[in-house]
N, C-alpha and C. Protein backbone atom coordinates (compact mmCIF):
# COMPACT_ATOMS: atom_id res chain seq x y z
N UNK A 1 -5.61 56.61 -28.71
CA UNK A 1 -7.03 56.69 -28.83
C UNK A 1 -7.56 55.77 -29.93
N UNK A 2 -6.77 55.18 -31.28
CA UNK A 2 -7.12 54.69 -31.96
C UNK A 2 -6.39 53.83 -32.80
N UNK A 3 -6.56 52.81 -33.36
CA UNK A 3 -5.80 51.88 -34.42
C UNK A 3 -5.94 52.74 -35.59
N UNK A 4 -4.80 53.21 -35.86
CA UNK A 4 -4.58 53.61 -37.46
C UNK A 4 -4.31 52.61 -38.61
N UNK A 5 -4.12 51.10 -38.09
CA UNK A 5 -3.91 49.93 -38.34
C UNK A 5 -4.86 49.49 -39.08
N UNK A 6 -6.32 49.96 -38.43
CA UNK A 6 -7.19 48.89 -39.30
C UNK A 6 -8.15 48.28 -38.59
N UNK A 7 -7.67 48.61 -36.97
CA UNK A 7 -8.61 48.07 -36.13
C UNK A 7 -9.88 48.65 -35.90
N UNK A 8 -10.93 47.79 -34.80
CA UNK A 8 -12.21 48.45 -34.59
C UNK A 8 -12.24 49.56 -33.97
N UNK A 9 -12.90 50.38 -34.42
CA UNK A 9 -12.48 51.67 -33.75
C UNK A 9 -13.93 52.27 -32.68
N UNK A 10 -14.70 51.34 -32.96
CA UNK A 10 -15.98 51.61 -32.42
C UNK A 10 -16.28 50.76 -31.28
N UNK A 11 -15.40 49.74 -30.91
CA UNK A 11 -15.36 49.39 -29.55
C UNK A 11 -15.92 49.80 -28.10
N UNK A 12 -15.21 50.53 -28.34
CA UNK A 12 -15.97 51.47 -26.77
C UNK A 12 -17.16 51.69 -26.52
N UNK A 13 -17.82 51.31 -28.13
CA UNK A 13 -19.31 51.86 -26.94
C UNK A 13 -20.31 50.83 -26.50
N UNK A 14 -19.60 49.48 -26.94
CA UNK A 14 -20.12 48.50 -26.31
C UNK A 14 -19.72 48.39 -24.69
N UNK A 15 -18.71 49.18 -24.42
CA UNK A 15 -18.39 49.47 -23.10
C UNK A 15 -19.60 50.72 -22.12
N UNK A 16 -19.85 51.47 -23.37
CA UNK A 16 -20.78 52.23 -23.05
C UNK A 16 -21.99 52.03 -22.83
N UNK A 17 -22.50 51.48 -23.63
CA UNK A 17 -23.91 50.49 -23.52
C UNK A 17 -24.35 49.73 -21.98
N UNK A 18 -22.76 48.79 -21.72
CA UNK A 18 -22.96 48.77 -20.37
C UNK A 18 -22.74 49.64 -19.23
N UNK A 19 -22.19 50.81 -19.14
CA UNK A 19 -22.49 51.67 -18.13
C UNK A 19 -23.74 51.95 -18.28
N UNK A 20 -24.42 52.61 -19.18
CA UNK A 20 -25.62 53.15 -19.09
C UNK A 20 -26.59 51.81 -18.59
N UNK A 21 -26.51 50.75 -18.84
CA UNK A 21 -27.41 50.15 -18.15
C UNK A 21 -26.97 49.79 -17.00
N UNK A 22 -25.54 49.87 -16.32
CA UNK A 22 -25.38 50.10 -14.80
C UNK A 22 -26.46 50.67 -14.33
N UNK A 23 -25.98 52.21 -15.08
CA UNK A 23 -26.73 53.75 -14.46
C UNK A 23 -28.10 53.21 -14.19
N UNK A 24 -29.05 52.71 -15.03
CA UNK A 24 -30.51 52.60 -15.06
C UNK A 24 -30.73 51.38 -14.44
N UNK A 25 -29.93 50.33 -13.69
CA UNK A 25 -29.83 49.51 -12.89
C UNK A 25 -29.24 49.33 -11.75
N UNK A 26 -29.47 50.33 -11.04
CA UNK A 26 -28.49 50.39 -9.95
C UNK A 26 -26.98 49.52 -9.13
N UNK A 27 -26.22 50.00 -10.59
CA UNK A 27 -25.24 49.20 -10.27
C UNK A 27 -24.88 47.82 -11.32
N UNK A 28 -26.19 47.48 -11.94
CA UNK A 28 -25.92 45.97 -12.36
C UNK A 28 -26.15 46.03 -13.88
N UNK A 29 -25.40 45.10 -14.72
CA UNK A 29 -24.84 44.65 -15.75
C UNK A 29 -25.04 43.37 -16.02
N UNK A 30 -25.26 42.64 -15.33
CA UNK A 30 -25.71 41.20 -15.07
C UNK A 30 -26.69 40.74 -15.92
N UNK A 31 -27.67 42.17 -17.16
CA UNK A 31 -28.16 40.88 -18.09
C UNK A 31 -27.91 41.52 -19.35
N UNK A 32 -26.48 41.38 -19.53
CA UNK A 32 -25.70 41.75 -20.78
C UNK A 32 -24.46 40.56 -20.56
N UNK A 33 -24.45 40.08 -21.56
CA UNK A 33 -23.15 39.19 -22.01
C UNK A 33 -22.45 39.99 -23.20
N UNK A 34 -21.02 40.47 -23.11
CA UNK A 34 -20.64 40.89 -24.40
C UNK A 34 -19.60 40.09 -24.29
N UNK A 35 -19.71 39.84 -25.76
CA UNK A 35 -18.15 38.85 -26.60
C UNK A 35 -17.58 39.70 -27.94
N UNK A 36 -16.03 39.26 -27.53
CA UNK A 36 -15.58 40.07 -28.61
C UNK A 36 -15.23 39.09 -29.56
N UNK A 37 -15.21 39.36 -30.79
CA UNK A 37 -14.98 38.64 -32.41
C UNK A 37 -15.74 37.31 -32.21
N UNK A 38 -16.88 37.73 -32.63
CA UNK A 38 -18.31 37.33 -32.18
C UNK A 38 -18.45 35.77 -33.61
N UNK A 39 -18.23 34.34 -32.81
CA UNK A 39 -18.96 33.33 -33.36
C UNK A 39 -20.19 33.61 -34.23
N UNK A 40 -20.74 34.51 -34.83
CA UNK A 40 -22.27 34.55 -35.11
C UNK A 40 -23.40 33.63 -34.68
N UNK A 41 -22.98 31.97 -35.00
CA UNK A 41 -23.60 30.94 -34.73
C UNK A 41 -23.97 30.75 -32.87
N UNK A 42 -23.03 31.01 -32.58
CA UNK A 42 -22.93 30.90 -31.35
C UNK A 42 -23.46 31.76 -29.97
N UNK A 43 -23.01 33.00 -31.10
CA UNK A 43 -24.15 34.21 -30.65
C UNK A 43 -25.70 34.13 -30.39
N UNK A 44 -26.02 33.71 -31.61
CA UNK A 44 -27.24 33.47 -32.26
C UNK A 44 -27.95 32.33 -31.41
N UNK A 45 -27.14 31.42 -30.89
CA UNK A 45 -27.85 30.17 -30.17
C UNK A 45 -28.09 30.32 -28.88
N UNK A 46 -27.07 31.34 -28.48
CA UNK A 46 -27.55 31.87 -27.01
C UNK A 46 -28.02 32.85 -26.51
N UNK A 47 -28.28 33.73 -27.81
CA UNK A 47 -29.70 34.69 -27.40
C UNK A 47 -30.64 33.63 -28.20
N UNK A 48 -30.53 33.06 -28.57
CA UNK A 48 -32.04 32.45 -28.83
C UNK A 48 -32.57 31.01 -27.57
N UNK A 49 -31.42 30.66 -26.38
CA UNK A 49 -31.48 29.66 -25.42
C UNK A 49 -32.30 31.42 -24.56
N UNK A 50 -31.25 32.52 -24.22
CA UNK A 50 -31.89 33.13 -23.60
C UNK A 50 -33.15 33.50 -23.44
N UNK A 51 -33.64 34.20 -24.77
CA UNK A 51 -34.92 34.55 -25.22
C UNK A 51 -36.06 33.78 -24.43
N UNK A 52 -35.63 32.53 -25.39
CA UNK A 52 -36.96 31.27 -24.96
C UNK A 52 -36.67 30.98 -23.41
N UNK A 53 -35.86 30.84 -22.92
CA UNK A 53 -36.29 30.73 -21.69
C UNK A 53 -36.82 31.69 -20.69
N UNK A 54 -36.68 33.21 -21.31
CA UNK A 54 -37.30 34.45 -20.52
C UNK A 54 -38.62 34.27 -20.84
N UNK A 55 -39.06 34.26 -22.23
CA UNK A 55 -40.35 34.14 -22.67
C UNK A 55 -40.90 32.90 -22.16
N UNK A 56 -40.52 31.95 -21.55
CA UNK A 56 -41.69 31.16 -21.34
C UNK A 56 -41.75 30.72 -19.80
N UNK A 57 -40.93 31.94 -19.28
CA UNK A 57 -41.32 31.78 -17.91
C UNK A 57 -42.57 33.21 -17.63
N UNK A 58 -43.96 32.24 -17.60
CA UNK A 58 -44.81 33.05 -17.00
C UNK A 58 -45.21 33.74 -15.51
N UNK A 59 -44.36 33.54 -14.83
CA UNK A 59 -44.25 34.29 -13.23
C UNK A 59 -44.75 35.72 -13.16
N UNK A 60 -44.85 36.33 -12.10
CA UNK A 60 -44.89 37.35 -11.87
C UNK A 60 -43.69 38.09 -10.79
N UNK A 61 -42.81 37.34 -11.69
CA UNK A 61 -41.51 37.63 -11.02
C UNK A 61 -41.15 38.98 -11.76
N UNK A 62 -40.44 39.68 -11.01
CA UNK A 62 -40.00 40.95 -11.57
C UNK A 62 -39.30 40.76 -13.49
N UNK A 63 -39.44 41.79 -14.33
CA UNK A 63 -38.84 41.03 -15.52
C UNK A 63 -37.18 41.04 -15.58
N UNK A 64 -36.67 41.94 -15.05
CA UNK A 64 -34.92 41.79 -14.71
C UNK A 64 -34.79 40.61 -13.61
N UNK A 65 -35.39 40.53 -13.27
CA UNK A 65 -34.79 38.74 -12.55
C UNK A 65 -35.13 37.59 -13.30
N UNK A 66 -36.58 38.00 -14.26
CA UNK A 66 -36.75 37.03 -15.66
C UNK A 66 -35.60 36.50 -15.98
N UNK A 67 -35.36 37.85 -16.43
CA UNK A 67 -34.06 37.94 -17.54
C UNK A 67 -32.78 37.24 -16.90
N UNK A 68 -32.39 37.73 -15.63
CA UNK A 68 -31.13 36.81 -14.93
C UNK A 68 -31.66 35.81 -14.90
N UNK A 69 -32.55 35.27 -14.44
CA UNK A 69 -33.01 33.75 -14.21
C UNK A 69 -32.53 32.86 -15.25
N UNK A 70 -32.83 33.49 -16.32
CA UNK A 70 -33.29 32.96 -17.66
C UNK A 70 -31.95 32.69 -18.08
N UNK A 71 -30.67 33.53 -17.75
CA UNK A 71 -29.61 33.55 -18.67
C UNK A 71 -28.90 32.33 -19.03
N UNK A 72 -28.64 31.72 -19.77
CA UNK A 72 -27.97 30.53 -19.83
C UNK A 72 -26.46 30.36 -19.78
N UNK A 73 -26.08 29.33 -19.21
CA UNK A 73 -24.65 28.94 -18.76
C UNK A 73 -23.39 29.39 -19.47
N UNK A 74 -24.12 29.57 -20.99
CA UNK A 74 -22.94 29.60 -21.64
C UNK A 74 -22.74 31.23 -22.32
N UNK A 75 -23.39 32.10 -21.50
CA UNK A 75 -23.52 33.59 -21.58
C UNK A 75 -22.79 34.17 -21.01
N UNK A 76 -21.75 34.35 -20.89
CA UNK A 76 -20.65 34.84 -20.07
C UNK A 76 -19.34 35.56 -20.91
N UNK A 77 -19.12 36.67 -20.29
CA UNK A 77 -18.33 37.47 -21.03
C UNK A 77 -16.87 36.90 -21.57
N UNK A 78 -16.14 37.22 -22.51
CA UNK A 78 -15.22 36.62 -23.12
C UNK A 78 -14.82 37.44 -24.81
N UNK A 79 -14.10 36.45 -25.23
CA UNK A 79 -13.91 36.78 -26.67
C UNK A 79 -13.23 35.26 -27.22
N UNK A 80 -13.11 35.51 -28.49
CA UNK A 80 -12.94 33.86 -29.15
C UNK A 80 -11.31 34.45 -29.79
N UNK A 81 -10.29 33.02 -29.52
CA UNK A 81 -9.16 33.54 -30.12
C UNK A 81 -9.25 33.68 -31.56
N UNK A 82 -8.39 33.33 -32.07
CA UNK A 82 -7.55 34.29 -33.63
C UNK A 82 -7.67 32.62 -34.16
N UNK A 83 -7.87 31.08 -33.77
CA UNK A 83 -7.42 30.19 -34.08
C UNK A 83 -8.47 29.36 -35.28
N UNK A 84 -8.35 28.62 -35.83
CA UNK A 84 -9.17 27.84 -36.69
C UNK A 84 -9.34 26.54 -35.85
N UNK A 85 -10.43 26.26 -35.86
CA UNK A 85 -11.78 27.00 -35.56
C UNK A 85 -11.21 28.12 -34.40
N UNK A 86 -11.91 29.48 -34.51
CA UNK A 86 -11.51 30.23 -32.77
C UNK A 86 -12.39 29.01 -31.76
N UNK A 87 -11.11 29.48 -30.57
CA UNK A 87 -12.16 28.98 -29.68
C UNK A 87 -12.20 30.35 -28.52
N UNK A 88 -13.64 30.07 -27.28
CA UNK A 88 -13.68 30.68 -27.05
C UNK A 88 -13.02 31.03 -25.76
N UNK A 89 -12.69 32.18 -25.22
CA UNK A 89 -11.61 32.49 -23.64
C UNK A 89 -12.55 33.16 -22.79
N UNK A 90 -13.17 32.74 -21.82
CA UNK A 90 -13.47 33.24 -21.07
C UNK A 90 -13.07 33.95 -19.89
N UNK A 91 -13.51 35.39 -20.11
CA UNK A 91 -12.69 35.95 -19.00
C UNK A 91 -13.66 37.58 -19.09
N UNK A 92 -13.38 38.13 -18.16
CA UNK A 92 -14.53 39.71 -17.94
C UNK A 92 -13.63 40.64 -18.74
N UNK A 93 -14.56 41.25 -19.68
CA UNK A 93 -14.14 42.59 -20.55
C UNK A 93 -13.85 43.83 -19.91
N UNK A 94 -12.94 44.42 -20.17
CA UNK A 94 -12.47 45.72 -19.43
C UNK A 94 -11.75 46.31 -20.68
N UNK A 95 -12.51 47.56 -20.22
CA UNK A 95 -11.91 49.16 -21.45
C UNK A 95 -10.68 49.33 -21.22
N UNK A 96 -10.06 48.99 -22.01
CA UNK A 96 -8.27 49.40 -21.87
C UNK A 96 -7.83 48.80 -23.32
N UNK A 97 -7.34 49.43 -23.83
CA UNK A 97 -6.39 49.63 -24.87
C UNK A 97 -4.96 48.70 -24.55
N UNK A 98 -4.34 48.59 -23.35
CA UNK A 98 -3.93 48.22 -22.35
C UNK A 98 -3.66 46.24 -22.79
N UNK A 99 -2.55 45.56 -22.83
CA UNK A 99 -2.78 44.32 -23.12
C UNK A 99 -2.52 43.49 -21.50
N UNK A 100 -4.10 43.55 -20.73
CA UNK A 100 -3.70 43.22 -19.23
C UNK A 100 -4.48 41.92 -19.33
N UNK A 101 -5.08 41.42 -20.13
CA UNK A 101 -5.42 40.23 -20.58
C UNK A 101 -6.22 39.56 -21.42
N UNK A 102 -6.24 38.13 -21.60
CA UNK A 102 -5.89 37.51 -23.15
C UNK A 102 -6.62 38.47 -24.07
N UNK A 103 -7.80 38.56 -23.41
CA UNK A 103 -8.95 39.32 -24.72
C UNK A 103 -8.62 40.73 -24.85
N UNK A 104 -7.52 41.26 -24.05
CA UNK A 104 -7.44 42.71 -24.49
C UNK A 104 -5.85 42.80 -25.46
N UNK A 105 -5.59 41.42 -25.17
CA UNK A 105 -4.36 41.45 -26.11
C UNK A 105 -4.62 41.06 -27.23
N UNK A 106 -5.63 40.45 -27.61
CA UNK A 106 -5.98 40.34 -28.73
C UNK A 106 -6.66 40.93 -29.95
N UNK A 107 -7.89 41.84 -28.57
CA UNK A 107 -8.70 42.77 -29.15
C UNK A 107 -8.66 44.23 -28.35
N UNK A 108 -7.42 45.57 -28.34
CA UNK A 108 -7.63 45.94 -27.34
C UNK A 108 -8.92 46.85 -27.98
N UNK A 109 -9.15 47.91 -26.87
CA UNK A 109 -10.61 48.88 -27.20
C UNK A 109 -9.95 50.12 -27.05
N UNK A 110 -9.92 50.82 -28.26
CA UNK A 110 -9.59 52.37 -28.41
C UNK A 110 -10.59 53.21 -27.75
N UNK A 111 -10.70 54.54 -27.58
CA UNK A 111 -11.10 55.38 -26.74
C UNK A 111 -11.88 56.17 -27.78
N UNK A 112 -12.50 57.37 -27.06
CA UNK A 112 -13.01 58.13 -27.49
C UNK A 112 -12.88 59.87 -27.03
N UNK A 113 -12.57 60.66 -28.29
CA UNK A 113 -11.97 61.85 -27.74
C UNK A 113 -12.83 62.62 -26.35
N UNK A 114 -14.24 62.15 -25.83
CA UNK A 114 -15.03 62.81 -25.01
C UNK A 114 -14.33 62.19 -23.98
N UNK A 115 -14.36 60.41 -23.66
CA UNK A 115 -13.64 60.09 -22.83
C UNK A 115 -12.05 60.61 -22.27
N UNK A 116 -11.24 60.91 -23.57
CA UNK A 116 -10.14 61.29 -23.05
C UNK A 116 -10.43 62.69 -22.48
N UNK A 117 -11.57 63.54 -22.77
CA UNK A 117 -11.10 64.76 -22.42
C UNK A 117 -12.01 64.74 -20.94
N UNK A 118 -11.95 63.35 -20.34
CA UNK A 118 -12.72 62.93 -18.81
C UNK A 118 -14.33 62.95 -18.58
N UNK A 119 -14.93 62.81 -20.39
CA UNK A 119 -16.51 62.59 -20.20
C UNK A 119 -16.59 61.03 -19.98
N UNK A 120 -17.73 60.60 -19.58
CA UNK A 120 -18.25 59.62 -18.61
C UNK A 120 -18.26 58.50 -20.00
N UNK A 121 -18.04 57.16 -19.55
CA UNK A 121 -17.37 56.14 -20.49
C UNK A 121 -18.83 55.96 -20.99
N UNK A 122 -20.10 56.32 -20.37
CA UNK A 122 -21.36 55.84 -20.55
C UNK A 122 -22.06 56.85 -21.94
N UNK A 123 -20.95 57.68 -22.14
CA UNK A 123 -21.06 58.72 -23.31
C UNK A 123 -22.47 59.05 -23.51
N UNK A 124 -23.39 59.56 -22.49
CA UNK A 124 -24.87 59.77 -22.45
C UNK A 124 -25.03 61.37 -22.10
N UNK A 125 -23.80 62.07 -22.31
CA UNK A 125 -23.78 63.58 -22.25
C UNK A 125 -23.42 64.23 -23.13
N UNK A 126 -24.70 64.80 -24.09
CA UNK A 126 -24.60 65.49 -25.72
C UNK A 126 -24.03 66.83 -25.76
N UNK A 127 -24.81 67.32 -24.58
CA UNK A 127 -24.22 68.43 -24.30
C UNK A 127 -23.78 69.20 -22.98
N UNK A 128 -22.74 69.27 -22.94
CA UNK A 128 -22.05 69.73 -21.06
C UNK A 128 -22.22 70.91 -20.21
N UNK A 129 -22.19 70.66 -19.39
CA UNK A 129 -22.09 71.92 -18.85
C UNK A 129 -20.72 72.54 -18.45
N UNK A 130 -21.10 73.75 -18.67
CA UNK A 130 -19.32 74.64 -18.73
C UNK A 130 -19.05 74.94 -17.20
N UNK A 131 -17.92 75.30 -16.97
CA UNK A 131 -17.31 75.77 -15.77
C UNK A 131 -16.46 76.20 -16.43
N UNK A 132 -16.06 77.53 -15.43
CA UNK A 132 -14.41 78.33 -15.85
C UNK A 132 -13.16 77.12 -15.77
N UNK A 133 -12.77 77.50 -16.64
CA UNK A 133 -11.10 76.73 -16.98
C UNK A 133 -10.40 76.82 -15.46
N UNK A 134 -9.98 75.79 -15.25
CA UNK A 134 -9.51 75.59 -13.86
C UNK A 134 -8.51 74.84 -14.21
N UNK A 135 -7.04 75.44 -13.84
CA UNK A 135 -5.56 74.61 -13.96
C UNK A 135 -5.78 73.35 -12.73
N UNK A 136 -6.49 73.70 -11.89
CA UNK A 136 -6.63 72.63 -10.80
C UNK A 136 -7.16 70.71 -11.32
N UNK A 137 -8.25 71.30 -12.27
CA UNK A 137 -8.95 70.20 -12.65
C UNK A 137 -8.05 69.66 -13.74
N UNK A 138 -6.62 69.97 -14.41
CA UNK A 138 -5.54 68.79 -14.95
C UNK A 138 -4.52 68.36 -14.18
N UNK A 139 -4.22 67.36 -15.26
CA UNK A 139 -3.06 66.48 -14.27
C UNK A 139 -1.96 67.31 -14.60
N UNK A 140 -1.95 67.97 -15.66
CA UNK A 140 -0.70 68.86 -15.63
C UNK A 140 -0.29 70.58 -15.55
N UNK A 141 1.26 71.05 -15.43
CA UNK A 141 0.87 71.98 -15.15
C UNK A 141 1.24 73.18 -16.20
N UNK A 142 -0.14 74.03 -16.66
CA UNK A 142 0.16 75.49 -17.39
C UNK A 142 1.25 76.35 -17.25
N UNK A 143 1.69 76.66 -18.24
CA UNK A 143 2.39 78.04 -17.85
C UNK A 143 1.20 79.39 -18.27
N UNK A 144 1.64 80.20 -17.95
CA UNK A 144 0.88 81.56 -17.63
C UNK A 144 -0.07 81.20 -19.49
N UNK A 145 1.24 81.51 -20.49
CA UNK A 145 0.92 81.63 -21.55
C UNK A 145 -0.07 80.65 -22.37
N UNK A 146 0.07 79.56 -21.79
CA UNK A 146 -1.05 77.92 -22.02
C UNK A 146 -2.36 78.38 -21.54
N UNK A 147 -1.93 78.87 -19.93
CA UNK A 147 -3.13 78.62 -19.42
C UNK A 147 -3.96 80.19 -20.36
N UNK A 148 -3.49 81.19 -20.75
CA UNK A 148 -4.45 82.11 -21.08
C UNK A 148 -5.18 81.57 -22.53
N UNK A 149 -3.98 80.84 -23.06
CA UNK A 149 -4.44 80.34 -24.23
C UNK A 149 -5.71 79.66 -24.54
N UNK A 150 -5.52 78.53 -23.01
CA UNK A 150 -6.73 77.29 -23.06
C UNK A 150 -7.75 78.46 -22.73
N UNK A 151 -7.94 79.55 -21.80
CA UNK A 151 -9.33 79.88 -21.43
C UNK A 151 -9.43 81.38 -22.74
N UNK A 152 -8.78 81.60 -23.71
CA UNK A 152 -9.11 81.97 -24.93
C UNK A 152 -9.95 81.13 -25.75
N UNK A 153 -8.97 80.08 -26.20
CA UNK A 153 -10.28 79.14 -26.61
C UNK A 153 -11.48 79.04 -26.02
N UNK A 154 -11.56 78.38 -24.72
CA UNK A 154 -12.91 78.35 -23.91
C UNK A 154 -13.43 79.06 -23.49
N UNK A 155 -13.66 80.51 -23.65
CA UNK A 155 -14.16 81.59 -22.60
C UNK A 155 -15.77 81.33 -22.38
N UNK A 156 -16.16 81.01 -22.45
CA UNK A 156 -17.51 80.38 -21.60
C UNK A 156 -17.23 78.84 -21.09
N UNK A 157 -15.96 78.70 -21.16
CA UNK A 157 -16.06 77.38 -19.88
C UNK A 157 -15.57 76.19 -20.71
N UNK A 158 -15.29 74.85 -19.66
CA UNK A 158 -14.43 73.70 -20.52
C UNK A 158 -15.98 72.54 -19.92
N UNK A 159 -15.95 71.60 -20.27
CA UNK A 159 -16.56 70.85 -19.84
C UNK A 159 -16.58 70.45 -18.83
N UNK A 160 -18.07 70.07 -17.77
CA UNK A 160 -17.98 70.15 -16.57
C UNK A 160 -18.53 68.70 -16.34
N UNK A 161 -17.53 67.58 -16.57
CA UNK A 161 -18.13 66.26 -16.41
C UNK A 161 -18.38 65.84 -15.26
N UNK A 162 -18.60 66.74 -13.96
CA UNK A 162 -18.96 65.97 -13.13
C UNK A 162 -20.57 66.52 -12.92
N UNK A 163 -21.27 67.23 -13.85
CA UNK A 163 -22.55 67.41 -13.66
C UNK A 163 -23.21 67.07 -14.50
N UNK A 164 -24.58 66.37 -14.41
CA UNK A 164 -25.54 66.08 -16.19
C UNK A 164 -25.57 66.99 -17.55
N UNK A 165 -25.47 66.25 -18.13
CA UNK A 165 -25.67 67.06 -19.57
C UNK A 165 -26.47 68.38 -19.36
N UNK A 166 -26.48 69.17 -20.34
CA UNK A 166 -27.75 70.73 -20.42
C UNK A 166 -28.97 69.77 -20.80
N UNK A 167 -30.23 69.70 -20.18
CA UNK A 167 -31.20 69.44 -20.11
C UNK A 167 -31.19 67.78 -20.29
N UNK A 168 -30.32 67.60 -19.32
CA UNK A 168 -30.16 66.12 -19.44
C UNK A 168 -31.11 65.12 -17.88
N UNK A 169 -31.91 64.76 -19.10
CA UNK A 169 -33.10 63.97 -17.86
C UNK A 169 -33.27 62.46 -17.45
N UNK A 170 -33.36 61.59 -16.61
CA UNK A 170 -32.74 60.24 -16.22
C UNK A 170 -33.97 59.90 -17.30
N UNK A 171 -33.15 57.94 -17.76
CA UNK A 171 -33.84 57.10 -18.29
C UNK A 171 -35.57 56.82 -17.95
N UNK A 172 -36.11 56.82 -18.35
CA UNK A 172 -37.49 56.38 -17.96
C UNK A 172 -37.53 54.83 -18.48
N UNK A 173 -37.98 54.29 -17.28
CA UNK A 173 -38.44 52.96 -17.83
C UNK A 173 -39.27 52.35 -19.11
N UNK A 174 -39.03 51.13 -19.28
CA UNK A 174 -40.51 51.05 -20.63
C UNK A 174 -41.32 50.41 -19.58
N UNK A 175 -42.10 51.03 -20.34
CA UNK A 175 -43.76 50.55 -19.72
C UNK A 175 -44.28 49.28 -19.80
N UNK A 176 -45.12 49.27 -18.84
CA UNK A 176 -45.48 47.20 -18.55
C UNK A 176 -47.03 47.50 -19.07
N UNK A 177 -47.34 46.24 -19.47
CA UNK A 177 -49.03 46.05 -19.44
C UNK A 177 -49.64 44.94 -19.20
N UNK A 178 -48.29 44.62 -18.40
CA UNK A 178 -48.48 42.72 -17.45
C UNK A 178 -47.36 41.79 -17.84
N UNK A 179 -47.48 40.59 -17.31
CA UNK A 179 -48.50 40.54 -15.86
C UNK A 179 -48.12 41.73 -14.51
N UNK A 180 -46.33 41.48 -15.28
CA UNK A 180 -45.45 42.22 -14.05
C UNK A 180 -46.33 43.88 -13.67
N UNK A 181 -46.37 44.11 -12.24
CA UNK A 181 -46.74 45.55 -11.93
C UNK A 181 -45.81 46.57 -12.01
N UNK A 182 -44.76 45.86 -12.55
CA UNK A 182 -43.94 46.66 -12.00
C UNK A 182 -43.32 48.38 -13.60
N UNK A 183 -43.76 49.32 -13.39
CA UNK A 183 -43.99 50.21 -14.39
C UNK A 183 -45.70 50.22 -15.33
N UNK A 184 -46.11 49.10 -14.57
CA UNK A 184 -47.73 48.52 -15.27
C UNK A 184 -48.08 50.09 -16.09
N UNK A 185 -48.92 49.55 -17.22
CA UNK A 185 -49.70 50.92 -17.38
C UNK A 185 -51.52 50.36 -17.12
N UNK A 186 -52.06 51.23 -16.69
CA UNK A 186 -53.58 50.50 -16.32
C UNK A 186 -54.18 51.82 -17.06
């Protein structure tokens, strides 16, 4: 779950960041670039190529296609090696701890105890909903004495990650006030 080493340990929730804007995009991620062991300069030059080119397209094109429209060439997921000067490797980021390639061997991404205990990587559930302890829902198997144990601890229930948080309500858009209609406020 973690580098006792020294490493970043807060990784993951740049993984998280992009699920949740999956969730509130049906599906898409497409106007997020993340890089790991971040150029600053370089950073800096291509949200500022991005920016200006979202901002000065006046259309009444939807603003998430702005934004893809807008993205520039050199926005693409990756990480920069270990080298003087780093340079940079392009290749798609994936949560794994796991060294399945260059950028995860370099930089892998530790976990988080909600994730391991099978909450949603998008970590947008504060608080869960319970269900009775069910030997069914692990990969492994109790003996009598475990299993009374685990539903001692839990007697109102273990976490029920396959349903929304307790009073957990979807994203609301931000509000427009032009040109786009789209969320407009009038």
């Amino acid at each position: 779950m973690s580098n006792e080493a020294g490493g970043y340990h807060y990784g993951w929730f740049h993984y998280a960041l992009r699920e949740r804007l999956r969730k509130a995009s049906g599906g898409r991620s497409d106007n997020m670039a993340m890089w790991r062991n971040v150029d600053a300069n370089d950073a800096r030059a291509t949200f500022d190529a991005w920016m200006v080119a979202y901002t000065s397209d006046r259309s009444d094109t939807p603003r998430l296609q702005k934004v893809l429209n807008a993205r520039p060439a050199q926005a693409v997921e990756g990480c920069y090696d270990k080298g003087t000067p780093p340079s940079f490797i392009a290749e798609p980021l994936v949560f794994t701890r796991a060294a399945s390639t260059r950028c995860t061997t370099l930089y892998p991404v530790y976990s988080n105890v909600r994730v391991e205990a099978g909450g949603p990587l998008s970590a947008d559930v504060l608080k869960c909903q319970l269900a009775p302890v069910n030997p069914a829902d692990y990969r492994l198997t109790f003996t009598s004495d475990q299993l009374a144990r685990l539903r001692a601890i839990f007697p109102q229930g273990a976490c029920d990650w396959s349903k929304p948080g307790v009073n957990q309500v979807p994203v609301v858009p931000w509000a427009s006030f032009g040109p786009s209609p789209q969320h407009r406020i009038n």
